[in-house]
Every structure is written in structure tokens, then in C-alpha cells.
C-alpha atoms as a PDB file:
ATOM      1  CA  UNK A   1       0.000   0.000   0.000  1.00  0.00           C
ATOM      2  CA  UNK A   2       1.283   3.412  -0.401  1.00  0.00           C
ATOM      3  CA  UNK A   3       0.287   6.415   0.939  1.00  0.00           C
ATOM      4  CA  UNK A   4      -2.543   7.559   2.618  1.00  0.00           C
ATOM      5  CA  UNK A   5      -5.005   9.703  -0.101  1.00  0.00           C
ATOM      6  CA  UNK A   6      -5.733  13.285   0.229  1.00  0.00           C
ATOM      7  CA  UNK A   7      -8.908  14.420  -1.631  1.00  0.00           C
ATOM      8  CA  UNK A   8      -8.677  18.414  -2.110  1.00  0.00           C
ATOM      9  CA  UNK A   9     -12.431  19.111  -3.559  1.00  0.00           C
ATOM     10  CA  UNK A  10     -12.772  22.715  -4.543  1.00  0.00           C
ATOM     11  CA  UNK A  11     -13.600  25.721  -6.723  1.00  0.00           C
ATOM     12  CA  UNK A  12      -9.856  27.059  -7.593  1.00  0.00           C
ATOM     13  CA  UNK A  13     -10.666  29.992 -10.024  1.00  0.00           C
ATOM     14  CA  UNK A  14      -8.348  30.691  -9.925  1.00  0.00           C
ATOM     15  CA  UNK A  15      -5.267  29.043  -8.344  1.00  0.00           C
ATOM     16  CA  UNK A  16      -4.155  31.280  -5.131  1.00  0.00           C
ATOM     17  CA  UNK A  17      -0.095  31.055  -3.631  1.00  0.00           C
ATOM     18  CA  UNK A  18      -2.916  30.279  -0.647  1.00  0.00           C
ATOM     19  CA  UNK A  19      -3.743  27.457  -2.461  1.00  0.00           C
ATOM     20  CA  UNK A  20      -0.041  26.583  -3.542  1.00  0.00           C
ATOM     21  CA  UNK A  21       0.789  26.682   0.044  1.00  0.00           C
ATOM     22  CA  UNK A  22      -1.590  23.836   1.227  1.00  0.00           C
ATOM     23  CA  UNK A  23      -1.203  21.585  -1.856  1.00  0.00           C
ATOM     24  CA  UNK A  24       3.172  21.919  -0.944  1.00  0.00           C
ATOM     25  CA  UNK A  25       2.489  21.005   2.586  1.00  0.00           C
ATOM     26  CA  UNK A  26      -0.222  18.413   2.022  1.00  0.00           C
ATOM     27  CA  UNK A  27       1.973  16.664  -1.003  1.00  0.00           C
ATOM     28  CA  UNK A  28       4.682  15.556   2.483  1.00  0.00           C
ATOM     29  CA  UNK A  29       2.344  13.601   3.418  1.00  0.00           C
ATOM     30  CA  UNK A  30      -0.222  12.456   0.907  1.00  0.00           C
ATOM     31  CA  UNK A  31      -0.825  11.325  -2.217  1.00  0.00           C
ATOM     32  CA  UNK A  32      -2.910  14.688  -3.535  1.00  0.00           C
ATOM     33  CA  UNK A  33      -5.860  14.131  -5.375  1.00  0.00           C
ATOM     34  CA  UNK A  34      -7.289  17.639  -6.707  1.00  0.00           C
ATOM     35  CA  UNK A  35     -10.869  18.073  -7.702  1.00  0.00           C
ATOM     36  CA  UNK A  36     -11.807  21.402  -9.012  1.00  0.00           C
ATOM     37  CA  UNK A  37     -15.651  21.915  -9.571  1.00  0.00           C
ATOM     38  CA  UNK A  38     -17.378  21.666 -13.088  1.00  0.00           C
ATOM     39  CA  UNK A  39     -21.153  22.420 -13.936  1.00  0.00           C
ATOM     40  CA  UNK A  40     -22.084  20.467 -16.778  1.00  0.00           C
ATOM     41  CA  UNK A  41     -25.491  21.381 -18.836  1.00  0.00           C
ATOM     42  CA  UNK A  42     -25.212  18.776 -21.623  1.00  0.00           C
ATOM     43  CA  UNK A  43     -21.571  18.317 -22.488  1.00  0.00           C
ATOM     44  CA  UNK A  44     -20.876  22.083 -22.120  1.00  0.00           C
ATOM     45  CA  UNK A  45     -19.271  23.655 -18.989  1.00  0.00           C
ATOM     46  CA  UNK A  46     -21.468  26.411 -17.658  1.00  0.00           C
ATOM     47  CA  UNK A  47     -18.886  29.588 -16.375  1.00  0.00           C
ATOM     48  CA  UNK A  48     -20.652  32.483 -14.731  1.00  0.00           C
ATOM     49  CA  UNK A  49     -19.055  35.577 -12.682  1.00  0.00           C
ATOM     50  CA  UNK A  50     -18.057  33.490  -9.985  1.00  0.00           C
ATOM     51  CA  UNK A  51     -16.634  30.787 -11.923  1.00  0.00           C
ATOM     52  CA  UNK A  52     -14.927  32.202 -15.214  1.00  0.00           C
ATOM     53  CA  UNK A  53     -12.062  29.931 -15.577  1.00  0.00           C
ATOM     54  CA  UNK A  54     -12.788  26.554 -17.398  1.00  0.00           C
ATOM     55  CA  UNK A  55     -11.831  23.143 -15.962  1.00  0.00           C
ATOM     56  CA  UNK A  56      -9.030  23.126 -18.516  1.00  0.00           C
ATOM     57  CA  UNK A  57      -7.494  26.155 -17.304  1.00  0.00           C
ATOM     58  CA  UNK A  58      -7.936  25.452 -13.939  1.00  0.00           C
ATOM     59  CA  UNK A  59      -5.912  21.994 -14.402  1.00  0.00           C
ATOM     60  CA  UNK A  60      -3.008  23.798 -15.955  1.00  0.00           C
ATOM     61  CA  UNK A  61      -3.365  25.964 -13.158  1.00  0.00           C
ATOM     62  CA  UNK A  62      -2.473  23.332 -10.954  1.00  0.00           C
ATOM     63  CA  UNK A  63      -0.312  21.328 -13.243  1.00  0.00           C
ATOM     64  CA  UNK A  64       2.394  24.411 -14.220  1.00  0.00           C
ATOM     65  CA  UNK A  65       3.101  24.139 -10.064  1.00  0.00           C
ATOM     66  CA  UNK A  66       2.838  20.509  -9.761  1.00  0.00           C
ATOM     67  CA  UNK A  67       3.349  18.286 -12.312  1.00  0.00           C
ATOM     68  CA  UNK A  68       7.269  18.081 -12.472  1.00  0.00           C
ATOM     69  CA  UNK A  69       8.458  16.364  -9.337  1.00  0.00           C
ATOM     70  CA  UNK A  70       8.403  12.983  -7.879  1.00  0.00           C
ATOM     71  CA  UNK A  71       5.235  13.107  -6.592  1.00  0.00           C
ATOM     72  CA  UNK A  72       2.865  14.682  -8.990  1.00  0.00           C
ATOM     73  CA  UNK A  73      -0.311  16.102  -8.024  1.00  0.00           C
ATOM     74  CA  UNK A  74      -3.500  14.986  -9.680  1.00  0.00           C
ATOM     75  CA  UNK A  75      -6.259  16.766 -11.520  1.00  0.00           C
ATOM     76  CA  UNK A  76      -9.183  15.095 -11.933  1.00  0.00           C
ATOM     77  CA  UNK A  77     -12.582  16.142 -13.507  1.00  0.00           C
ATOM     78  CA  UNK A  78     -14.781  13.944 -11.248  1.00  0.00           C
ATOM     79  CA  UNK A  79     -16.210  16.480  -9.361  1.00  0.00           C
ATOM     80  CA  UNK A  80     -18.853  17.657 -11.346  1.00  0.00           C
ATOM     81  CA  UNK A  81     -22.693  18.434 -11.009  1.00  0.00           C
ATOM     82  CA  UNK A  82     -24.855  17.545 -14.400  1.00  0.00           C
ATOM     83  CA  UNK A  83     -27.829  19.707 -15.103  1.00  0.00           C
ATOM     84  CA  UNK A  84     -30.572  20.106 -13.600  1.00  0.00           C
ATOM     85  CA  UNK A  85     -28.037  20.939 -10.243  1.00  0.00           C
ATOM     86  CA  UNK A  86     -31.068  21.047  -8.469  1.00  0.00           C
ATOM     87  CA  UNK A  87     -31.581  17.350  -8.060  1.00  0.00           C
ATOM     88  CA  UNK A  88     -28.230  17.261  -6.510  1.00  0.00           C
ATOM     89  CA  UNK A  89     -30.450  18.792  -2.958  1.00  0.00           C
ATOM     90  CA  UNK A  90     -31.025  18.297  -0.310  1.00  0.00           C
ATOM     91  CA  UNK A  91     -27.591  16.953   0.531  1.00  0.00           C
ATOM     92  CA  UNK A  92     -27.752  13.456   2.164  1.00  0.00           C
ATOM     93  CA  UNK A  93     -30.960  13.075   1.166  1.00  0.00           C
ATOM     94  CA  UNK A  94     -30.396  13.464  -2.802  1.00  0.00           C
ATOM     95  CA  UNK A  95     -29.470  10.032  -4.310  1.00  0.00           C
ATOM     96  CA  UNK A  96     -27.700  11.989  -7.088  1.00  0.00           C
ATOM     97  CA  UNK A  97     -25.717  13.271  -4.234  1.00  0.00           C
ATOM     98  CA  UNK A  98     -24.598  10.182  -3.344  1.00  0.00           C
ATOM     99  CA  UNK A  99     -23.646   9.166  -6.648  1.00  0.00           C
ATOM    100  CA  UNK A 100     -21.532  12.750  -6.815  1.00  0.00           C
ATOM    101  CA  UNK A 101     -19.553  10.884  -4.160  1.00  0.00           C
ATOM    102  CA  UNK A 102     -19.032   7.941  -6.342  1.00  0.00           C
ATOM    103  CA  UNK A 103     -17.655   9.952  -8.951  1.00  0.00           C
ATOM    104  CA  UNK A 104     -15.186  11.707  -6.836  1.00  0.00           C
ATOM    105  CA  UNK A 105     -13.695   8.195  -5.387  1.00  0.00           C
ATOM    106  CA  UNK A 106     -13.999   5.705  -8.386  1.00  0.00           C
ATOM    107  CA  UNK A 107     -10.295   7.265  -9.561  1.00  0.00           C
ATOM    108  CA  UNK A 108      -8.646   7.196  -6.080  1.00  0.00           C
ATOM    109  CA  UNK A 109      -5.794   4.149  -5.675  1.00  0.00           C
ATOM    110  CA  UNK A 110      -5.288   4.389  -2.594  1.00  0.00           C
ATOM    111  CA  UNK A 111      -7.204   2.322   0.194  1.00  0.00           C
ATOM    112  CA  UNK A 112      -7.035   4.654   3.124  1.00  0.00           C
ATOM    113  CA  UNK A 113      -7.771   8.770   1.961  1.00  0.00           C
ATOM    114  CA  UNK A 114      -8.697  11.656   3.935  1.00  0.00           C
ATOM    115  CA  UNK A 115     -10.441  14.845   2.463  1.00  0.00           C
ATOM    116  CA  UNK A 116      -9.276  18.255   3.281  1.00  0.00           C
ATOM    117  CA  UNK A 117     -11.280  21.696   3.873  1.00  0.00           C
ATOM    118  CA  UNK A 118     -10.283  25.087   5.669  1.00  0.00           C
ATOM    119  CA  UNK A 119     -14.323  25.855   6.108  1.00  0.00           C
ATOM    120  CA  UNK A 120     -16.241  24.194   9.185  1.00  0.00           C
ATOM    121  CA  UNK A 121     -19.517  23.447   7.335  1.00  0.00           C
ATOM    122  CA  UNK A 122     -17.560  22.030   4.270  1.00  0.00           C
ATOM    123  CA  UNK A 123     -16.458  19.472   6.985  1.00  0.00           C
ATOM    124  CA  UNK A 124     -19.364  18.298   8.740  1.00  0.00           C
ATOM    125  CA  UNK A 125     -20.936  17.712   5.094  1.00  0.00           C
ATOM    126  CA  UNK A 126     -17.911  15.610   4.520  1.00  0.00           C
ATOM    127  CA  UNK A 127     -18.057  13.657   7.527  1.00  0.00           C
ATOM    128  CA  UNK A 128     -21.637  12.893   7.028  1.00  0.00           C
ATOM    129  CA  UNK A 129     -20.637  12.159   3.102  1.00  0.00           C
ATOM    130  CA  UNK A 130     -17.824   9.524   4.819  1.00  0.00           C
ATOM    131  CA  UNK A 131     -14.793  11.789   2.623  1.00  0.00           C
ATOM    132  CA  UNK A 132     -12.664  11.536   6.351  1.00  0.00           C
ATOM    133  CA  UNK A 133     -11.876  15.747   6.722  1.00  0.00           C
ATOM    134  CA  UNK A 134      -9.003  16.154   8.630  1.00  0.00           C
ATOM    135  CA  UNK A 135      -8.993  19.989  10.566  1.00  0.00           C
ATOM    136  CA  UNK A 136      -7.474  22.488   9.212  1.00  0.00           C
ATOM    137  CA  UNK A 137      -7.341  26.443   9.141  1.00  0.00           C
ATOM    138  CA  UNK A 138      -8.585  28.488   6.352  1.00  0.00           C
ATOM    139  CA  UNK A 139      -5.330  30.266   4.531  1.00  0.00           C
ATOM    140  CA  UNK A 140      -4.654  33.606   3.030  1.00  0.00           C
ATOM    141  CA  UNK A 141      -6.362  35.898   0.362  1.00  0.00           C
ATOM    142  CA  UNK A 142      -9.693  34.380  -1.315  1.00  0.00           C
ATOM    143  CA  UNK A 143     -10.287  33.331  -5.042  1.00  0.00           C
ATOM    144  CA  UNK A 144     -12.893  35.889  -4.701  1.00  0.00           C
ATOM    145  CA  UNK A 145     -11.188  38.679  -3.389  1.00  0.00           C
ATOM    146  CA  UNK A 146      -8.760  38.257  -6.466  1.00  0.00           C
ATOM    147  CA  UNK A 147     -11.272  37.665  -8.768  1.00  0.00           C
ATOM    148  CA  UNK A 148     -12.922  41.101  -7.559  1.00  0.00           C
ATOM    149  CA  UNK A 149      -9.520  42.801  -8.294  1.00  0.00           C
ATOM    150  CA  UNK A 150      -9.138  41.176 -11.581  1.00  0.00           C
ATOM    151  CA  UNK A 151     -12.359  42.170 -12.668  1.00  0.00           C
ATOM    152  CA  UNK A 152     -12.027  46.288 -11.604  1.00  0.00           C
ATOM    153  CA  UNK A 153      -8.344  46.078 -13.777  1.00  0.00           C
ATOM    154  CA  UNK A 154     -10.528  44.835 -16.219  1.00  0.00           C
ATOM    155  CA  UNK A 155     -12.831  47.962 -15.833  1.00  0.00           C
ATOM    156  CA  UNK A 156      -9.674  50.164 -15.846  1.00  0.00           C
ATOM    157  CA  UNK A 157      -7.437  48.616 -18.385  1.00  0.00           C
ATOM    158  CA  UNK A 158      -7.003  47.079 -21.803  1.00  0.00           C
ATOM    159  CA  UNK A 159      -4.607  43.765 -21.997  1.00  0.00           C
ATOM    160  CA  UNK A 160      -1.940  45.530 -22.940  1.00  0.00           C
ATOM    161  CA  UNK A 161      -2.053  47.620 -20.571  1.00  0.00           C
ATOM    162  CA  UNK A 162      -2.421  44.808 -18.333  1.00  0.00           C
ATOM    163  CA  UNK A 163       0.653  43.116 -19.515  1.00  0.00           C
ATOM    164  CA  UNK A 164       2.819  45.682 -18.421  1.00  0.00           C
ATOM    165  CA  UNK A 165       1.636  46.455 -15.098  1.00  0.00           C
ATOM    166  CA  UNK A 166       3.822  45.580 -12.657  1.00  0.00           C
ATOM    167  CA  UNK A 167       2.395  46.963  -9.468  1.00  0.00           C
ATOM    168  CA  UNK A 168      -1.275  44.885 -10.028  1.00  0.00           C
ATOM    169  CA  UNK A 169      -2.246  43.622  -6.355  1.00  0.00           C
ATOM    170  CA  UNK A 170      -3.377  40.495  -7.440  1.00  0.00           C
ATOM    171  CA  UNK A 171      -0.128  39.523  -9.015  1.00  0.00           C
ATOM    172  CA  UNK A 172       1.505  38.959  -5.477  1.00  0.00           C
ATOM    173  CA  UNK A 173      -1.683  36.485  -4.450  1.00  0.00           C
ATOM    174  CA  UNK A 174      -1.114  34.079  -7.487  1.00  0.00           C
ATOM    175  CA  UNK A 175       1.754  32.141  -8.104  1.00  0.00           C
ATOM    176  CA  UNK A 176       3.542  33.220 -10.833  1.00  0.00           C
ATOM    177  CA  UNK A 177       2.848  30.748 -13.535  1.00  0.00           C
ATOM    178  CA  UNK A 178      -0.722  31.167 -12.988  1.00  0.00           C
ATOM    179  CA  UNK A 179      -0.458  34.837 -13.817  1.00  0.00           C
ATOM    180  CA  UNK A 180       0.659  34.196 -17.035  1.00  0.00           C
ATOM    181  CA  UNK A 181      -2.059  31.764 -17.791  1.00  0.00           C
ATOM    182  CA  UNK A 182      -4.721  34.659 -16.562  1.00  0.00           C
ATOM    183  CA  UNK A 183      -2.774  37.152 -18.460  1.00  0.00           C
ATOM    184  CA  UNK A 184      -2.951  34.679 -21.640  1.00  0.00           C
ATOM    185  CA  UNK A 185      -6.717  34.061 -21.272  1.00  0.00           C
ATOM    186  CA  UNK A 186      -7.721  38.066 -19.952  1.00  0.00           C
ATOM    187  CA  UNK A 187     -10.583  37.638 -22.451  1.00  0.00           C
ATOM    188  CA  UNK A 188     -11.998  35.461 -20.104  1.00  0.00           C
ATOM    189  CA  UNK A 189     -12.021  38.329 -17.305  1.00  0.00           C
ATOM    190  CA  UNK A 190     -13.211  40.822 -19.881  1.00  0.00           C
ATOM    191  CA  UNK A 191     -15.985  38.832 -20.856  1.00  0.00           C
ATOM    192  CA  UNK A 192     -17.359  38.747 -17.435  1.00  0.00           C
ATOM    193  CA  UNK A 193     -15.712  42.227 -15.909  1.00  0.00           C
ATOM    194  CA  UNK A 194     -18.968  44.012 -16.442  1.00  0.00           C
ATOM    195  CA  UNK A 195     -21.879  41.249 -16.624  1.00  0.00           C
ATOM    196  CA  UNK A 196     -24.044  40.162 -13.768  1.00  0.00           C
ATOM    197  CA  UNK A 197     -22.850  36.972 -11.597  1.00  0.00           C
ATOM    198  CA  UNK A 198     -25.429  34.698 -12.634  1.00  0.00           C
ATOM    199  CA  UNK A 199     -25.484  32.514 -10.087  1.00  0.00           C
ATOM    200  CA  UNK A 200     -27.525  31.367  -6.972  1.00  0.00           C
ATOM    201  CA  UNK A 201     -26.987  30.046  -3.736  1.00  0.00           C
ATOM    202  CA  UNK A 202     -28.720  27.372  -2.143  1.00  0.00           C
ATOM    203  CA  UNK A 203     -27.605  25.761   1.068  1.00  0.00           C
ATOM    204  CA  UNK A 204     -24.912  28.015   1.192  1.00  0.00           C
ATOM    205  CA  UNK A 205     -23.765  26.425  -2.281  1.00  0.00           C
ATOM    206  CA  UNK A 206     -23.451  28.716  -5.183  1.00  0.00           C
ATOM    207  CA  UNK A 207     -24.929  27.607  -8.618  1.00  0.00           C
ATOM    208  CA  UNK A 208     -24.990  28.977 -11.842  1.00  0.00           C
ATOM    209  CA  UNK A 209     -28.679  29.582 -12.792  1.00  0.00           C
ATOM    210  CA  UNK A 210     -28.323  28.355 -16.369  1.00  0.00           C
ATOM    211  CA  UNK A 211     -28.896  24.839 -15.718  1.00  0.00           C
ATOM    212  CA  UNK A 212     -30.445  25.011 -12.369  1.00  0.00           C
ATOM    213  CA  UNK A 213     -33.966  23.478 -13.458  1.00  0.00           C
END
């Protein structure tokens, strides 16, 4: 058997140096499995607001810090909710919930895994789910925050601009290589700078609306 199996289930859009942090220390001791969200309606990946950075994006994210040392973090696209979301509540109660949790293991090698989460109600739904949280402490600047600060440069400035801006705030709270990748795909924070978020929360869970019902 070898190592115990980490499961880090979570939004990641984008990729903090908060994130970076716990993925470094939690890759001493685990094998890291990394699950960032997707909303599926039909075989197209719904991106609102709060979620503008596509799975793909997101994995490279992870992968330009990760993937070239001995123990290689995983990306996997198993945690993902299929349209309508709405049959995914209530929680416990929702079979399709239940079968969310299926998807998330069916990929894991390991016999023995633990999940992780900074957020207190995040871990009593994953002990009643089974996932094993171990305790931890929420770390550094949100994706949010950052996001909000990407989108009011957006406001302000054109990519070029953008490019050559050295003092941006939001540099410092993403690792490097995952500034580029924003830089590369600004159209992405462009596109969604000066829309609506539309998305809803139920149970404390956000969801985009297209796709809900």
C-alpha cells in the first residue's frame, strides 16, 4: 500500500499562492488528489461571474506548479454536477448526491484517503458524506477577493495595458505561472468584468442559474 489519499475538492478559479501553500504542505504527506468543480449542462461547462475559468485552465493551473516532481499532483474532472443541479439537494438526502460521491472516489488508488477543507460546514458535510476531513485552518487571500480585483483592472485597463503592469495587487496572491495563464486568457475576465454573476446560492452552495432546473 502506499500512501494515505488526500482528496482536495474545490472551486480554484483561480489558483491562489494560498492554495499553492496547502497543496506543498499536504503533497509531504499524501498522495494529492485535486478536484476542481465543473457544472455540466449537456456536455458544455457552464462559467458564470463566480466561476470564469474553465476546468481546462484550472488543471493547468495546478499542473504548471505541480506536475514536475516525484510526486505529482492529480487533476481530476470527477467532481462535477450535471444539469438540472437542483436534483443534486437536499444533501444526504439526494441520491444523485450520493452518486456525486461515487464519482469523486472511483479514480482514487489508494485504500485509506482523507479529504481536506479550511471551512467548518464544508467538513461536517464531509463527515456525514464519509470523505474523512481532517482539521485544518482556512489560509490567506480568497479566489474571490482576487477575482474582484481582476475584474475592476478589467474595468480600468485594456490587456496591454495589463501586460505591463507591474504593481497589479493580485499579481503577489497568485503564483507566478498562474499569472501568465490569466494574463494569456484576460478575455476570459473581460468577458465577465462588467456582466451580472449569474449565479444562486442554495444551502450556502453557489450555482450557476443556467442549468439550475
Amino acid at each position: 500500500m502506499g500512501k494515505c489519499a488526500v482528496i482536495y475538492l474545490g472551486h480554484l478559479n483561480p489558483l491562489t499562492r494560498a492554495h499553492e501553500s496547502i497543496l506543498t504542505y499536504l503533497q509531504k504527506y499524501y498522495k494529492v488528489y485535486v478536484f476542481p468543480v465543473r457544472f455540466l449542462k449537456g456536455c458544455q461547462e457552464v462559467n458564470t461571474k463566480s466561476f470564469p475559468f474553465p476546468y481546462e485552465i484550472r488543471k493547468a493551473m495546478i499542473e504548471s506548479l505541480f506536475n514536475n516532481n516525484g510526486n505529482p499532483v492529480r487533476v481530476l474532472s470527477d467532481y462535477t454536477f450535471f444539469s438540472p443541479f437542483i436534483k443534486y439537494f437536499p444533501p444526504i438526502i439526494s441520491p444523485y448526491s450520493w452518486k456525486l460521491r461515487s464519482q469523486i472516489l472511483r479514480n482514487i488508488e489508494e485504500e485509506t484517503f482523507v479529504s481536506y477543507t479550511g471551512d467548518r460546514i464544508e467538513r461536517i458535510a464531509l463527515m456525514a458524506y464519509g470523505l474523512h476531513p481532517v482539521r485544518a485552518k482556512r489560509l490567506g487571500t480568497s479566489s474571490t477577493a482576487i477575482k474582484e480585483m481582476l475584474y475592476r483592472e478589467a474595468a480600468m485597463e485594456n490587456i496591454k495595458e495589463v501586460k505591463n503592469l507591474e504593481s497589479s495587487v493580485w499579481h503577489d496572491l497568485v503564483p507566478e505561472k498562474v499569472v501568465d495563464l490569466i494574463i494569456n486568457h484576460w478575455e476570459i475576465i473581460q468577458k465577465f468584468a462588467n456582466s451580472p454573476d449569474s449565479t444562486v446560492r442554495i444551502m450556502g452552495v453557489k450555482f450557476p442559474k443556467d442549468g439550475l432546473f
